[in-house]
PDB file of N, CA and C in Angstrom:
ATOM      1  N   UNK A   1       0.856  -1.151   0.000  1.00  0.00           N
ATOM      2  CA  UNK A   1       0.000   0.000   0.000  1.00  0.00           C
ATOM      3  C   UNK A   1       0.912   1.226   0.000  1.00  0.00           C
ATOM      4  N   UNK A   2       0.387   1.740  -0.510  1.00  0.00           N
ATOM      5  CA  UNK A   2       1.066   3.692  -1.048  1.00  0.00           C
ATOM      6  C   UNK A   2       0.454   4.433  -0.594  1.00  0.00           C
ATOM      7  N   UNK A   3       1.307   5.627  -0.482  1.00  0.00           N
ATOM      8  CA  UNK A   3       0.045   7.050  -0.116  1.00  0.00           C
ATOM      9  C   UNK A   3       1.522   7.734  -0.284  1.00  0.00           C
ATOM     10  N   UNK A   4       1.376   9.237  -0.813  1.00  0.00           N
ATOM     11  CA  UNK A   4       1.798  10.216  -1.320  1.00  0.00           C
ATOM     12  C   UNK A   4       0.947  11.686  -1.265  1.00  0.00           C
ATOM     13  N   UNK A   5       1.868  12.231  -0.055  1.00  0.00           N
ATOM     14  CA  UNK A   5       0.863  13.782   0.224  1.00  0.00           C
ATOM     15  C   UNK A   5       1.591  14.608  -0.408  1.00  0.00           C
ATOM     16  N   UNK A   6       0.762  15.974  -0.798  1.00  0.00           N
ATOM     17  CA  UNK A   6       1.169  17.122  -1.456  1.00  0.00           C
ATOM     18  C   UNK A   6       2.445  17.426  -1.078  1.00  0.00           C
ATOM     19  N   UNK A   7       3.057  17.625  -2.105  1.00  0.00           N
ATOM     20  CA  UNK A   7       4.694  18.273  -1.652  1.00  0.00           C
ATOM     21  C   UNK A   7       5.489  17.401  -0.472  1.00  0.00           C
ATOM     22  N   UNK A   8       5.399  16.393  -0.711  1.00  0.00           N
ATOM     23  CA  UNK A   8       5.255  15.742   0.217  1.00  0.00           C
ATOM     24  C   UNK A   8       6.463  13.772  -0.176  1.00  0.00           C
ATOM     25  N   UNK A   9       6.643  13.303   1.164  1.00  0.00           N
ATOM     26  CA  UNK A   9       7.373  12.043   0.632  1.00  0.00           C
ATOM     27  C   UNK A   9       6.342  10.939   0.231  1.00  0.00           C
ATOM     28  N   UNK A  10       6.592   9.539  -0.540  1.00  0.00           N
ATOM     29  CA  UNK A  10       6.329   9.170  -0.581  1.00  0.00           C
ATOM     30  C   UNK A  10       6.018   7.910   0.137  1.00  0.00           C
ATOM     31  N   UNK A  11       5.457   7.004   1.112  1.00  0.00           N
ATOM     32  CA  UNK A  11       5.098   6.316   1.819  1.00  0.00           C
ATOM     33  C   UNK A  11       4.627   4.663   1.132  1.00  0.00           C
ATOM     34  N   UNK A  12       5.317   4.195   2.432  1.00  0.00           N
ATOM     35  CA  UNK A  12       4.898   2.100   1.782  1.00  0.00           C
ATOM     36  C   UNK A  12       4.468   1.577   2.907  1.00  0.00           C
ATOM     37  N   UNK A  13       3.131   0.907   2.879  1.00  0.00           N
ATOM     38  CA  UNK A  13       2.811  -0.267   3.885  1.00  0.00           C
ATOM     39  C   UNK A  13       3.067  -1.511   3.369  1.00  0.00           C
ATOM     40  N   UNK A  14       4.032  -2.245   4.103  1.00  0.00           N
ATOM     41  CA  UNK A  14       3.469  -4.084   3.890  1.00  0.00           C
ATOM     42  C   UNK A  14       3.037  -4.477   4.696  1.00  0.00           C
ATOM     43  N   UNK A  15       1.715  -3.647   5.751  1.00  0.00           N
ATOM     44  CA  UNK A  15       1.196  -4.655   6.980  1.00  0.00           C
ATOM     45  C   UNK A  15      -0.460  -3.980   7.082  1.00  0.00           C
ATOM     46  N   UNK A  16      -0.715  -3.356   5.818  1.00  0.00           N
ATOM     47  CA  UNK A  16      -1.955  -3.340   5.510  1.00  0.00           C
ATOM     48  C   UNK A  16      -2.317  -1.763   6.273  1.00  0.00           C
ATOM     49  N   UNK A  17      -1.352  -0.421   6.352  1.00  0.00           N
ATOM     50  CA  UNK A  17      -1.476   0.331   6.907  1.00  0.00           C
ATOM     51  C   UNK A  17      -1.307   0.397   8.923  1.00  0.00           C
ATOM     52  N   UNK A  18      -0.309  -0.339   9.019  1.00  0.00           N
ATOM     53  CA  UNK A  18      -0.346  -0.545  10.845  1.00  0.00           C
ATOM     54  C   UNK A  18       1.274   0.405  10.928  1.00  0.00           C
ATOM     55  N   UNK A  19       1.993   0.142   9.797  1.00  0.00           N
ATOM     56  CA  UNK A  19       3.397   0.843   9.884  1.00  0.00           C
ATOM     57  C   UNK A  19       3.776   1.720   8.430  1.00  0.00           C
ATOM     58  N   UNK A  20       4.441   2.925   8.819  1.00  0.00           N
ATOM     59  CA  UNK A  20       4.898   2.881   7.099  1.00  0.00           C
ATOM     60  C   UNK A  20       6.090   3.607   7.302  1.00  0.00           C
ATOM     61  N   UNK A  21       6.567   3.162   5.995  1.00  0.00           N
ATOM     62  CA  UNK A  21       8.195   3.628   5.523  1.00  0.00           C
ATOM     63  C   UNK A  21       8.445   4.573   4.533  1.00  0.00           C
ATOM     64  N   UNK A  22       9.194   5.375   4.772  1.00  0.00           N
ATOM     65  CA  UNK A  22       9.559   6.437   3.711  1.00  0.00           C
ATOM     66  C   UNK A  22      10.209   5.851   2.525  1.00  0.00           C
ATOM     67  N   UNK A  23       9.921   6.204   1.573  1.00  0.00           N
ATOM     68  CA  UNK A  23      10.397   5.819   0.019  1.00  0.00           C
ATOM     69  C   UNK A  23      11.647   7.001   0.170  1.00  0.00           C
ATOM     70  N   UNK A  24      12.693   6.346  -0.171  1.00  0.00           N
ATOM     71  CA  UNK A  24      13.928   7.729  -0.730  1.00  0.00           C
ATOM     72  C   UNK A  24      13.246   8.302  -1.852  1.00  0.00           C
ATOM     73  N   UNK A  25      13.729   9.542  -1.742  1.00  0.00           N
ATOM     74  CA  UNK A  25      13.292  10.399  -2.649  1.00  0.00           C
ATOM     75  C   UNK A  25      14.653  11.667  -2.978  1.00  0.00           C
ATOM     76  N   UNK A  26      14.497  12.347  -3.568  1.00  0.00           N
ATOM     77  CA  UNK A  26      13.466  13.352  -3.641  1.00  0.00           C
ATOM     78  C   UNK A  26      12.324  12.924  -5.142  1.00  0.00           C
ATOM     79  N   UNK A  27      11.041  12.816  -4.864  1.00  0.00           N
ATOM     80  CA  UNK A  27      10.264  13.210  -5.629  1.00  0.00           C
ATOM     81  C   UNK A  27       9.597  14.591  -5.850  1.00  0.00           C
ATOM     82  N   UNK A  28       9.285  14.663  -7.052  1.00  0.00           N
ATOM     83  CA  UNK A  28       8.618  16.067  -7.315  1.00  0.00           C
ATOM     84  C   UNK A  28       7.337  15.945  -7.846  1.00  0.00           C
ATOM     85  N   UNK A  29       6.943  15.400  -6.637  1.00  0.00           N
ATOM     86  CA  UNK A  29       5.294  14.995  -7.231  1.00  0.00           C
ATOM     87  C   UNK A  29       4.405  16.459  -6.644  1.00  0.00           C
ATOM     88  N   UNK A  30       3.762  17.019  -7.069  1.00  0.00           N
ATOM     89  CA  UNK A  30       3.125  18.246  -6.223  1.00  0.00           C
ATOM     90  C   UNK A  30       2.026  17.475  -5.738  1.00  0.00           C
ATOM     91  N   UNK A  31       0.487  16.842  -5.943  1.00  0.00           N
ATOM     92  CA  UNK A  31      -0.257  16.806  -5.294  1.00  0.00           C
ATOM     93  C   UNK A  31      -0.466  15.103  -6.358  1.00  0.00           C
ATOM     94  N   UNK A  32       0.013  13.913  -5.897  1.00  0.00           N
ATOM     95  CA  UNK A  32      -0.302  12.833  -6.184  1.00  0.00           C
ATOM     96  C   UNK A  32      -1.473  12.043  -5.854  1.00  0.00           C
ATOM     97  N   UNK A  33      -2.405  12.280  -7.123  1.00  0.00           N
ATOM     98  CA  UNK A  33      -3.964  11.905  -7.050  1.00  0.00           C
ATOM     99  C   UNK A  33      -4.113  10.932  -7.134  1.00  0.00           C
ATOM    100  N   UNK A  34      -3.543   9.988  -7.511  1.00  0.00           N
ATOM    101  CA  UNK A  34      -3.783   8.322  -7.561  1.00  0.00           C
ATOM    102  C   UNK A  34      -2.628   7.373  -7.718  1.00  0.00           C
ATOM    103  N   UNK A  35      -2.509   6.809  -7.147  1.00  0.00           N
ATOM    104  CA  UNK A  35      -1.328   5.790  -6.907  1.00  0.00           C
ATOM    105  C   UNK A  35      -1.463   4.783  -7.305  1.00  0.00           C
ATOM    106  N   UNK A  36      -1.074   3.603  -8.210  1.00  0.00           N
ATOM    107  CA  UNK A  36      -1.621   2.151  -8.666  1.00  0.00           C
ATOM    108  C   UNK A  36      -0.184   1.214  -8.996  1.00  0.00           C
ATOM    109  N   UNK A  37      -0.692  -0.295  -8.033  1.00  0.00           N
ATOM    110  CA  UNK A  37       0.777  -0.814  -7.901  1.00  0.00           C
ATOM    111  C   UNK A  37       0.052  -2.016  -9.413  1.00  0.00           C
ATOM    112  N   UNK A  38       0.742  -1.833 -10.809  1.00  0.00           N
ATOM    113  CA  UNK A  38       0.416  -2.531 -11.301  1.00  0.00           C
ATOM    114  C   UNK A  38      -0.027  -4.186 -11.172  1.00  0.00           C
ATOM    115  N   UNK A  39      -0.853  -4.726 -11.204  1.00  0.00           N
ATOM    116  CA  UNK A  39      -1.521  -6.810 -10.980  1.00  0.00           C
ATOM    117  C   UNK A  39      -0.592  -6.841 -11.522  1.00  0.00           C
ATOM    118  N   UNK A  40       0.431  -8.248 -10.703  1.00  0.00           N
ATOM    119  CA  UNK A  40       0.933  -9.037 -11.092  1.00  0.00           C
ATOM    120  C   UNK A  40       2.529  -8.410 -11.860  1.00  0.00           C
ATOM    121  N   UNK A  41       2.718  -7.687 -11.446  1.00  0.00           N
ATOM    122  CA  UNK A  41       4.201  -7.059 -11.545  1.00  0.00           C
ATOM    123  C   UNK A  41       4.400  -5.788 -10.644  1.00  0.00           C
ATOM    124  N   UNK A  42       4.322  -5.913  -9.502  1.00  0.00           N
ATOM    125  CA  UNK A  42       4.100  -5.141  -7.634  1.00  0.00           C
ATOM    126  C   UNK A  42       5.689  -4.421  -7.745  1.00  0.00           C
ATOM    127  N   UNK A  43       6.455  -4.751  -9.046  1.00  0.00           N
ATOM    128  CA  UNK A  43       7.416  -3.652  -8.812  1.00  0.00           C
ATOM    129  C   UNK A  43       7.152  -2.441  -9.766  1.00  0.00           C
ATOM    130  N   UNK A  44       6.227  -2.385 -10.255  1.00  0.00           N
ATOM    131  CA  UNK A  44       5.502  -1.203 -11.054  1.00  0.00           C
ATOM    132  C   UNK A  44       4.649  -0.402 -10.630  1.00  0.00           C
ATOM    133  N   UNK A  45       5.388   0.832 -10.404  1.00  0.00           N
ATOM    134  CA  UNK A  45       3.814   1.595  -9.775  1.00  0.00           C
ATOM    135  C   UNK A  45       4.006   2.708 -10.440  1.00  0.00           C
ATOM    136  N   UNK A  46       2.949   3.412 -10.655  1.00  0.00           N
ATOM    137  CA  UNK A  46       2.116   4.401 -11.550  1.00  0.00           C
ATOM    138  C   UNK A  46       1.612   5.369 -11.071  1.00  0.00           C
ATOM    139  N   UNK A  47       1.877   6.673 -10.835  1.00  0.00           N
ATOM    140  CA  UNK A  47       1.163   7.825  -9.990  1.00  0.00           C
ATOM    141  C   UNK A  47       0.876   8.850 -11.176  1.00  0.00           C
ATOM    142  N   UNK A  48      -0.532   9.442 -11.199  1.00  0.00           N
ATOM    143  CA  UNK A  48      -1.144  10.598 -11.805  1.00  0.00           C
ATOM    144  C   UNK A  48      -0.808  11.886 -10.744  1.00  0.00           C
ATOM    145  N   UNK A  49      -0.310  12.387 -11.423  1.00  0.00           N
ATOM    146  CA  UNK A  49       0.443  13.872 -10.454  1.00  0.00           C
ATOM    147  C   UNK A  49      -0.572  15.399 -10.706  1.00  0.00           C
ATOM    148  N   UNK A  50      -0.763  16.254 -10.683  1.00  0.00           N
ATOM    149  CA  UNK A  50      -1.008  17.328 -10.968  1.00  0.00           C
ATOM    150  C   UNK A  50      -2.203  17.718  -9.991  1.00  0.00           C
ATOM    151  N   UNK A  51      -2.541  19.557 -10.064  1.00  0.00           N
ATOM    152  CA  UNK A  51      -3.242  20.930  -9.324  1.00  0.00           C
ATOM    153  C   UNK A  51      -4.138  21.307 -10.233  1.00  0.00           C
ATOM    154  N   UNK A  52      -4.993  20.996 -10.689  1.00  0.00           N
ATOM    155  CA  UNK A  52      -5.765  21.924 -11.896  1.00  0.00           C
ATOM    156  C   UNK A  52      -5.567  23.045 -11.237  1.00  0.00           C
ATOM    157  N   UNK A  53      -5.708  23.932 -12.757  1.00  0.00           N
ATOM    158  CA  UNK A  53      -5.538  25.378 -12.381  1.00  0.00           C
ATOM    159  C   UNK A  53      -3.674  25.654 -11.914  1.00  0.00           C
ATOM    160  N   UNK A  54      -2.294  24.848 -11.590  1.00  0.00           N
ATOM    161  CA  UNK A  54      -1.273  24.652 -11.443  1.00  0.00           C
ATOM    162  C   UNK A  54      -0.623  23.610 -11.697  1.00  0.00           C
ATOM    163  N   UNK A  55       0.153  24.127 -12.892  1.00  0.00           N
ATOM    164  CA  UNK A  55       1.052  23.293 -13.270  1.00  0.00           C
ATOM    165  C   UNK A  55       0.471  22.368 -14.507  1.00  0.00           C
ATOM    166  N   UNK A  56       0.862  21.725 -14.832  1.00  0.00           N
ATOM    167  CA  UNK A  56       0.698  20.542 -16.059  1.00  0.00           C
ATOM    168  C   UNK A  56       0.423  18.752 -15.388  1.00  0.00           C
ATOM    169  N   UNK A  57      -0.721  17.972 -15.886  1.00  0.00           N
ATOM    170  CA  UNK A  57      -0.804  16.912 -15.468  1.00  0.00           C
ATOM    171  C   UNK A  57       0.241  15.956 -15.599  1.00  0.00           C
ATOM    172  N   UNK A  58       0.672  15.006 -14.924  1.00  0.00           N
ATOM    173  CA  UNK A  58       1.957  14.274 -15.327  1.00  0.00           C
ATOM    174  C   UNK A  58       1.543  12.826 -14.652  1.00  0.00           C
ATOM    175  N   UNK A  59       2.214  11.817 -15.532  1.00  0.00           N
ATOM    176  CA  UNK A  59       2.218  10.391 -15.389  1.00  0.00           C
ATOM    177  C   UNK A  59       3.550   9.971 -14.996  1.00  0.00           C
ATOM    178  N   UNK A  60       4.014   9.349 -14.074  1.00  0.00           N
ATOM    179  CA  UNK A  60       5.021   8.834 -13.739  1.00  0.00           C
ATOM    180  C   UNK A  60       4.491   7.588 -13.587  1.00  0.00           C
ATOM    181  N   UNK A  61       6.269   6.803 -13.729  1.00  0.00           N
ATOM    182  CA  UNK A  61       6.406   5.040 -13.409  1.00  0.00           C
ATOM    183  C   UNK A  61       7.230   4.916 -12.753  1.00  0.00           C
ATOM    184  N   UNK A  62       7.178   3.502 -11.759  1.00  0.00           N
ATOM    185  CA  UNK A  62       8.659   3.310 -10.900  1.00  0.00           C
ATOM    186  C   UNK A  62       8.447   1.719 -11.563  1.00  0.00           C
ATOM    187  N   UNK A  63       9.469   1.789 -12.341  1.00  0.00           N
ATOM    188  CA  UNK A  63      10.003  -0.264 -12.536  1.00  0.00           C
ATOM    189  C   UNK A  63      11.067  -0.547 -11.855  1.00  0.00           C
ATOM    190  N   UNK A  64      11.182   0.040 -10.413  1.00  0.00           N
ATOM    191  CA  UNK A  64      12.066  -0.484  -8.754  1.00  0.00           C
ATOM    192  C   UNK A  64      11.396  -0.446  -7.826  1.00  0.00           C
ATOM    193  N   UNK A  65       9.965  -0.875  -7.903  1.00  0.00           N
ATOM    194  CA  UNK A  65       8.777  -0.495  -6.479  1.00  0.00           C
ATOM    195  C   UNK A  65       9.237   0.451  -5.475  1.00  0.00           C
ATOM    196  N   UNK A  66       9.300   2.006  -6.495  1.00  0.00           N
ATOM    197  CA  UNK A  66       8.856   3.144  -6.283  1.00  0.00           C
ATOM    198  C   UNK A  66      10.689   3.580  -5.638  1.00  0.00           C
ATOM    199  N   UNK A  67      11.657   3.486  -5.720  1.00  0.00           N
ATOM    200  CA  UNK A  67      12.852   3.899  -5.637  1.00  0.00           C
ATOM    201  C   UNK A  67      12.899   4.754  -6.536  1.00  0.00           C
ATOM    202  N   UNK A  68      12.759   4.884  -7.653  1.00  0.00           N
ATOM    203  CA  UNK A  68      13.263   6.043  -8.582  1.00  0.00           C
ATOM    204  C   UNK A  68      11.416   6.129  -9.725  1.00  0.00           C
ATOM    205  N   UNK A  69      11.237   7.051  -9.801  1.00  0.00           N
ATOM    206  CA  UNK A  69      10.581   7.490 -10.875  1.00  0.00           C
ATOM    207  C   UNK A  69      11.079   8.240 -12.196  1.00  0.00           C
ATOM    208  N   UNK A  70      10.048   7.986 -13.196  1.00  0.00           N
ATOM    209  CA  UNK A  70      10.103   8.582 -14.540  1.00  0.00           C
ATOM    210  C   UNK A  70       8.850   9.201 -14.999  1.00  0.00           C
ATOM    211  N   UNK A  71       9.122  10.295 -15.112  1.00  0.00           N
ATOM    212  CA  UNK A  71       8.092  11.166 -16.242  1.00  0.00           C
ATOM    213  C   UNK A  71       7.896  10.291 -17.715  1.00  0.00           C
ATOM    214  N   UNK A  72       6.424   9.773 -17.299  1.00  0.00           N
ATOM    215  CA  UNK A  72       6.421   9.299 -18.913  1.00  0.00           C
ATOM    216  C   UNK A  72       5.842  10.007 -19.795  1.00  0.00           C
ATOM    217  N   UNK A  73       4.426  11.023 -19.304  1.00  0.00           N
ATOM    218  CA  UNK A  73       4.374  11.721 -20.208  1.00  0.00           C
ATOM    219  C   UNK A  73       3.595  12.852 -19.172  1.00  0.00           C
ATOM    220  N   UNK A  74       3.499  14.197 -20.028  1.00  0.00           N
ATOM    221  CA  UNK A  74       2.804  14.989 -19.388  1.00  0.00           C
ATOM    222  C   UNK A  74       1.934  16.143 -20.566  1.00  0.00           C
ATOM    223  N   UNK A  75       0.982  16.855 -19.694  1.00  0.00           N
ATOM    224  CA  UNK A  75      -0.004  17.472 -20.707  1.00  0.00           C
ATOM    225  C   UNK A  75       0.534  18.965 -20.160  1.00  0.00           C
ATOM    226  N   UNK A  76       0.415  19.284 -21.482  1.00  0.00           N
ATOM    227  CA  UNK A  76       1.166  20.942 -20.946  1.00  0.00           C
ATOM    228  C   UNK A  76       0.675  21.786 -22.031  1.00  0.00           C
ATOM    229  N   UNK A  77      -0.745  21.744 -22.463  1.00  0.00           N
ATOM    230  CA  UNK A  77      -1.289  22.667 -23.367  1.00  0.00           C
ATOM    231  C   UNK A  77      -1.683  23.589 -22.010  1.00  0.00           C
ATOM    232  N   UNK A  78      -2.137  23.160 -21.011  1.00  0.00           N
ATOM    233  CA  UNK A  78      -2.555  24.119 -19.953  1.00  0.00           C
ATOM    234  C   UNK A  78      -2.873  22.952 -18.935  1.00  0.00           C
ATOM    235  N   UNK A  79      -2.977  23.943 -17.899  1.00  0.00           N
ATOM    236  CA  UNK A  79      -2.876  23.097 -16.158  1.00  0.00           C
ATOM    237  C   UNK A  79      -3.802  22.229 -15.901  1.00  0.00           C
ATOM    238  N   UNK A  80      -3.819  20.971 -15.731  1.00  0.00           N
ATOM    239  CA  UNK A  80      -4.556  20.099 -15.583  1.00  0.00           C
ATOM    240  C   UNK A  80      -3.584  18.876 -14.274  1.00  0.00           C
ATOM    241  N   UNK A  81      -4.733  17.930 -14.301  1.00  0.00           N
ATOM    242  CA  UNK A  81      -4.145  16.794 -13.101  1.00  0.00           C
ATOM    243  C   UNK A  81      -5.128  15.476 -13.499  1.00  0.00           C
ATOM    244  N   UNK A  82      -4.708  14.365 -12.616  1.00  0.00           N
ATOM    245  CA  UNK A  82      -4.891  13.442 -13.401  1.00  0.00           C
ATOM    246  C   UNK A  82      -5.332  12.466 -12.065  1.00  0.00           C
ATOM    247  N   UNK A  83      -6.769  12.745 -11.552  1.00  0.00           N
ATOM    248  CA  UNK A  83      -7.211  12.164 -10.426  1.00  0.00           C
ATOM    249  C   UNK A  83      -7.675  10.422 -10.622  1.00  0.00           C
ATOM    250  N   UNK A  84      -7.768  10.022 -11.650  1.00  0.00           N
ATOM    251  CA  UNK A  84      -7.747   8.289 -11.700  1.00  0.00           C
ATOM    252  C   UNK A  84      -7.168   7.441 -12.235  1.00  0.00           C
ATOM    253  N   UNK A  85      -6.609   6.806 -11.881  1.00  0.00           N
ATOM    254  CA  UNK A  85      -5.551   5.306 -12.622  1.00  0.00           C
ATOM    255  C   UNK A  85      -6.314   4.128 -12.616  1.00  0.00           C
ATOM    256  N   UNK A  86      -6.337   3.436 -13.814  1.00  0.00           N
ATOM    257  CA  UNK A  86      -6.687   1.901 -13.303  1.00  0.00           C
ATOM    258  C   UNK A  86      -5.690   1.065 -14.509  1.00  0.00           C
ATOM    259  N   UNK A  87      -5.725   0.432 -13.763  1.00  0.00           N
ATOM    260  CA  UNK A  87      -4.533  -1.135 -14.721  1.00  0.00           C
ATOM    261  C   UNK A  87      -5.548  -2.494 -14.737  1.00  0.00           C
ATOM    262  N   UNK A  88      -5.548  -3.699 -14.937  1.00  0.00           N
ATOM    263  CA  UNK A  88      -6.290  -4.963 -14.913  1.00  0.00           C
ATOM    264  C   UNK A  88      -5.378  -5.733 -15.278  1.00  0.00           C
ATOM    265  N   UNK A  89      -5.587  -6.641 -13.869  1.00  0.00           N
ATOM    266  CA  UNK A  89      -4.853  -7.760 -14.007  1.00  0.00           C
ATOM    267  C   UNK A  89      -4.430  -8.697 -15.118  1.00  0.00           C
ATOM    268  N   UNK A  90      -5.652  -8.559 -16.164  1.00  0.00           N
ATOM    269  CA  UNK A  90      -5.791  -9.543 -17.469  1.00  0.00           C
ATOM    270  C   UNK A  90      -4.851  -8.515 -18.689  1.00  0.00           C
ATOM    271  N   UNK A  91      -4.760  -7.429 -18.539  1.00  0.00           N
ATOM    272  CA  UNK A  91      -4.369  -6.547 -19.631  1.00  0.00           C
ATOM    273  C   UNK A  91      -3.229  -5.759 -18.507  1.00  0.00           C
ATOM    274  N   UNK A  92      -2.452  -5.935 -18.390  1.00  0.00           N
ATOM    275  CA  UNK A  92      -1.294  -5.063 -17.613  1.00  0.00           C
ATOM    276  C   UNK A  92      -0.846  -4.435 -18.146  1.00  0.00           C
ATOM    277  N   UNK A  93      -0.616  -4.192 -19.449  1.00  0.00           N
ATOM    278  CA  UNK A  93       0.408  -3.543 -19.721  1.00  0.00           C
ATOM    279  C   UNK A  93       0.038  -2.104 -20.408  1.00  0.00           C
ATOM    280  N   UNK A  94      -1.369  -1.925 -20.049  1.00  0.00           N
ATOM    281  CA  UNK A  94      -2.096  -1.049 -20.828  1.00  0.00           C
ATOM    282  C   UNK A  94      -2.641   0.034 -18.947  1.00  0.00           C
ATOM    283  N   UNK A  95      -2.719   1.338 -18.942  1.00  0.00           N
ATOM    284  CA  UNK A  95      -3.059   2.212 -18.363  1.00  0.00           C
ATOM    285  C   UNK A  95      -4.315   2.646 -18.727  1.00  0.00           C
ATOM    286  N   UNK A  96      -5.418   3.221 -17.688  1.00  0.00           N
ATOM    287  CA  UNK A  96      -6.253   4.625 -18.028  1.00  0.00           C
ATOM    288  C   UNK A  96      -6.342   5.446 -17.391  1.00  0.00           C
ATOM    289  N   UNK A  97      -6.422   6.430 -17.799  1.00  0.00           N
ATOM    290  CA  UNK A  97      -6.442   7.631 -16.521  1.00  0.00           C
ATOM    291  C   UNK A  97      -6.990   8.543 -17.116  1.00  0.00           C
ATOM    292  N   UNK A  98      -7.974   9.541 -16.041  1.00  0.00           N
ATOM    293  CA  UNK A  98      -8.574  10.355 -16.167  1.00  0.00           C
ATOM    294  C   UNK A  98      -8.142  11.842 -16.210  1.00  0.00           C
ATOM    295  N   UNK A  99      -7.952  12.511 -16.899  1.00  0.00           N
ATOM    296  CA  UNK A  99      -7.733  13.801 -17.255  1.00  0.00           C
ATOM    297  C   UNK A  99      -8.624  14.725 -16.925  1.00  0.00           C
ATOM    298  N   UNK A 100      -8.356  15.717 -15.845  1.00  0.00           N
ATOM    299  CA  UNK A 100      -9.094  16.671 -15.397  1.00  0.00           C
ATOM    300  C   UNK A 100      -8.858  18.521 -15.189  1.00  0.00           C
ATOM    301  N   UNK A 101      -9.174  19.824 -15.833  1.00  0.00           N
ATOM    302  CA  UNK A 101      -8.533  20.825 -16.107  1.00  0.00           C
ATOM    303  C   UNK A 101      -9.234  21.585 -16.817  1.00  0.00           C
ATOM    304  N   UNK A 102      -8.978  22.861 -16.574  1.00  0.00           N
ATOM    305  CA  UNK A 102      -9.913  24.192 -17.467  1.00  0.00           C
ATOM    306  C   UNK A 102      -9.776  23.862 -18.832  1.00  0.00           C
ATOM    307  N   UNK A 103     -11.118  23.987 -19.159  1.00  0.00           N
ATOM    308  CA  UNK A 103     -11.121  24.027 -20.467  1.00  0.00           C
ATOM    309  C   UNK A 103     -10.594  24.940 -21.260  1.00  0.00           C
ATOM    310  N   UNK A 104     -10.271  24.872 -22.741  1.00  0.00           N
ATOM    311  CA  UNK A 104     -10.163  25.817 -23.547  1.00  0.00           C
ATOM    312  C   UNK A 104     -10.761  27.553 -22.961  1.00  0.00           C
ATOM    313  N   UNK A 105     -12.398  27.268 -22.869  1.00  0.00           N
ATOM    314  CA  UNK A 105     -13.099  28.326 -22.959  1.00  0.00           C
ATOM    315  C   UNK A 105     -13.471  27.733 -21.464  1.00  0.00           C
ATOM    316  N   UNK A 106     -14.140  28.789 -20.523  1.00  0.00           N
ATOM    317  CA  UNK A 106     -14.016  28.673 -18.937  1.00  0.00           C
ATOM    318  C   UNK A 106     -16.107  28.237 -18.622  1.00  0.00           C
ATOM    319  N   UNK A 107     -16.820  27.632 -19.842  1.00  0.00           N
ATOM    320  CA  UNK A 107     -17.792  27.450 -19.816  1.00  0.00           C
ATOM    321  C   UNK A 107     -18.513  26.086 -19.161  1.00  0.00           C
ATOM    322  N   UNK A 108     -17.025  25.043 -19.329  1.00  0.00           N
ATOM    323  CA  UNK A 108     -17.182  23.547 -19.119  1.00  0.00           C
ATOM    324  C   UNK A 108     -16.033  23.064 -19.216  1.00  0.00           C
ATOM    325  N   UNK A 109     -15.326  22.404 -17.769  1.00  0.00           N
ATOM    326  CA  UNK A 109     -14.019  22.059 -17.847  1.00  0.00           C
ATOM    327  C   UNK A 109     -13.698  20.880 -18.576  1.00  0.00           C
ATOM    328  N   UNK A 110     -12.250  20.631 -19.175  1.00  0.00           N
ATOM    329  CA  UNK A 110     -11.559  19.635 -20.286  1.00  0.00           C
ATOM    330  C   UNK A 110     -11.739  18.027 -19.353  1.00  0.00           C
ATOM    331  N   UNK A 111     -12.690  17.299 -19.670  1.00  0.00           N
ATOM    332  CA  UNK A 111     -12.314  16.057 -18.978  1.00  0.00           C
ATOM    333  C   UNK A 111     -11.854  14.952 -20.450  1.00  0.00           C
ATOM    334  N   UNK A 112     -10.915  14.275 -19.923  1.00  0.00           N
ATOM    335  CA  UNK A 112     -10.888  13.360 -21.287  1.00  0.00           C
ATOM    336  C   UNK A 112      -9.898  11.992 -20.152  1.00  0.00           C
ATOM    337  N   UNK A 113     -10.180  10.565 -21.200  1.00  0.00           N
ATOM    338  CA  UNK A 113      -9.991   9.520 -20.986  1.00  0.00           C
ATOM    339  C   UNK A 113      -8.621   9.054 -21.650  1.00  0.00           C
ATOM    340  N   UNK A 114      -7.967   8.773 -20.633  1.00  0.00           N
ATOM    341  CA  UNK A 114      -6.202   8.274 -21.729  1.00  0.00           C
ATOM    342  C   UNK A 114      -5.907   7.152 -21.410  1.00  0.00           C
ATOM    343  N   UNK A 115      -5.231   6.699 -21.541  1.00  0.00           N
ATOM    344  CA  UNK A 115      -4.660   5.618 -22.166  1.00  0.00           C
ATOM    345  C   UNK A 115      -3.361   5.342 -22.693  1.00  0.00           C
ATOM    346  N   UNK A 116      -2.562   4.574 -22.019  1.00  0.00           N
ATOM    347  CA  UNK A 116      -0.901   4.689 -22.258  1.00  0.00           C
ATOM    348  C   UNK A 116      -0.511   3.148 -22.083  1.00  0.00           C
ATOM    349  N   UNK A 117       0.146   2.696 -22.832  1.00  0.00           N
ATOM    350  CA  UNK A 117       0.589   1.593 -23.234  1.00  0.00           C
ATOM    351  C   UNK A 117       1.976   1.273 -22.593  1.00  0.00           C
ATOM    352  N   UNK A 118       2.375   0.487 -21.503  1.00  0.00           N
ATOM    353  CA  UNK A 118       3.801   0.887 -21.066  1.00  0.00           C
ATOM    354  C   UNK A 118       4.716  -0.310 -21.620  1.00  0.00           C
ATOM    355  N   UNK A 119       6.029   0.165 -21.685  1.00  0.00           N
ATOM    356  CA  UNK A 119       6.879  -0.642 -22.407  1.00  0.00           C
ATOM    357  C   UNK A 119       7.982  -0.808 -21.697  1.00  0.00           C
ATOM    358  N   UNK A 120       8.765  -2.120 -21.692  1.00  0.00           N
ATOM    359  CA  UNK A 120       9.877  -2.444 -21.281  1.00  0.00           C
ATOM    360  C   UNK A 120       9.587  -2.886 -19.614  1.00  0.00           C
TER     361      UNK A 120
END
């Protein structure tokens, strides 16, 4: 189990939340909205990062159960964040996540559905 607070370190339970351990870092996650330890390969984990309204949404991966991260991709037409992850056990190797952020025009905010394919 994971948890990751704003500006903040990143955290590991292996006793179901009774103890937790600091992940080395430094990460530069600003406000980490969803955390997901990929089915069936638990050294993969996946965090949706971003502030709507600050900063740009961003996808990171750790393939060292969460020792080092990578920017895999990020949205930077304008400030958005990325409040849902899901993976499936039967299809692993495929991501979705929810995209959330001002729209173009300030009438109805940008939601959209992604999808990232991870490799290696």
């Amino acid at each position: 189990m994971y948890f990751g607070g704003d500006n903040s370190h990143l955290y590991r339970s292996i006793d179901r939340g009774l103890t937790w351990n600091t992940l080395p870092g430094p990460y530069n996650f600003r406000s980490p909205c969803d955390i997901v330890v990929v089915p069936d390969s638990s050294n993969v984990i996946l965090i949706g990062d971003g502030i709507t309204g600050s900063g740009h949404a961003e996808y990171h991966r750790s393939i060292n159960s969460g020792q080092s991260f990578a920017l895999v991709s990020q949205r930077a037409d304008r400030p958005a964040e990325i409040p849902g992850l899901a993976c499936s056990r039967l299809r692993n190797n495929v991501t979705f996540g929810t995209n959330w952020g001002p729209a173009a025009s300030s009438a109805r905010p940008d939601r959209r559905l992604l999808a990232h394919r991870q490799r290696g």
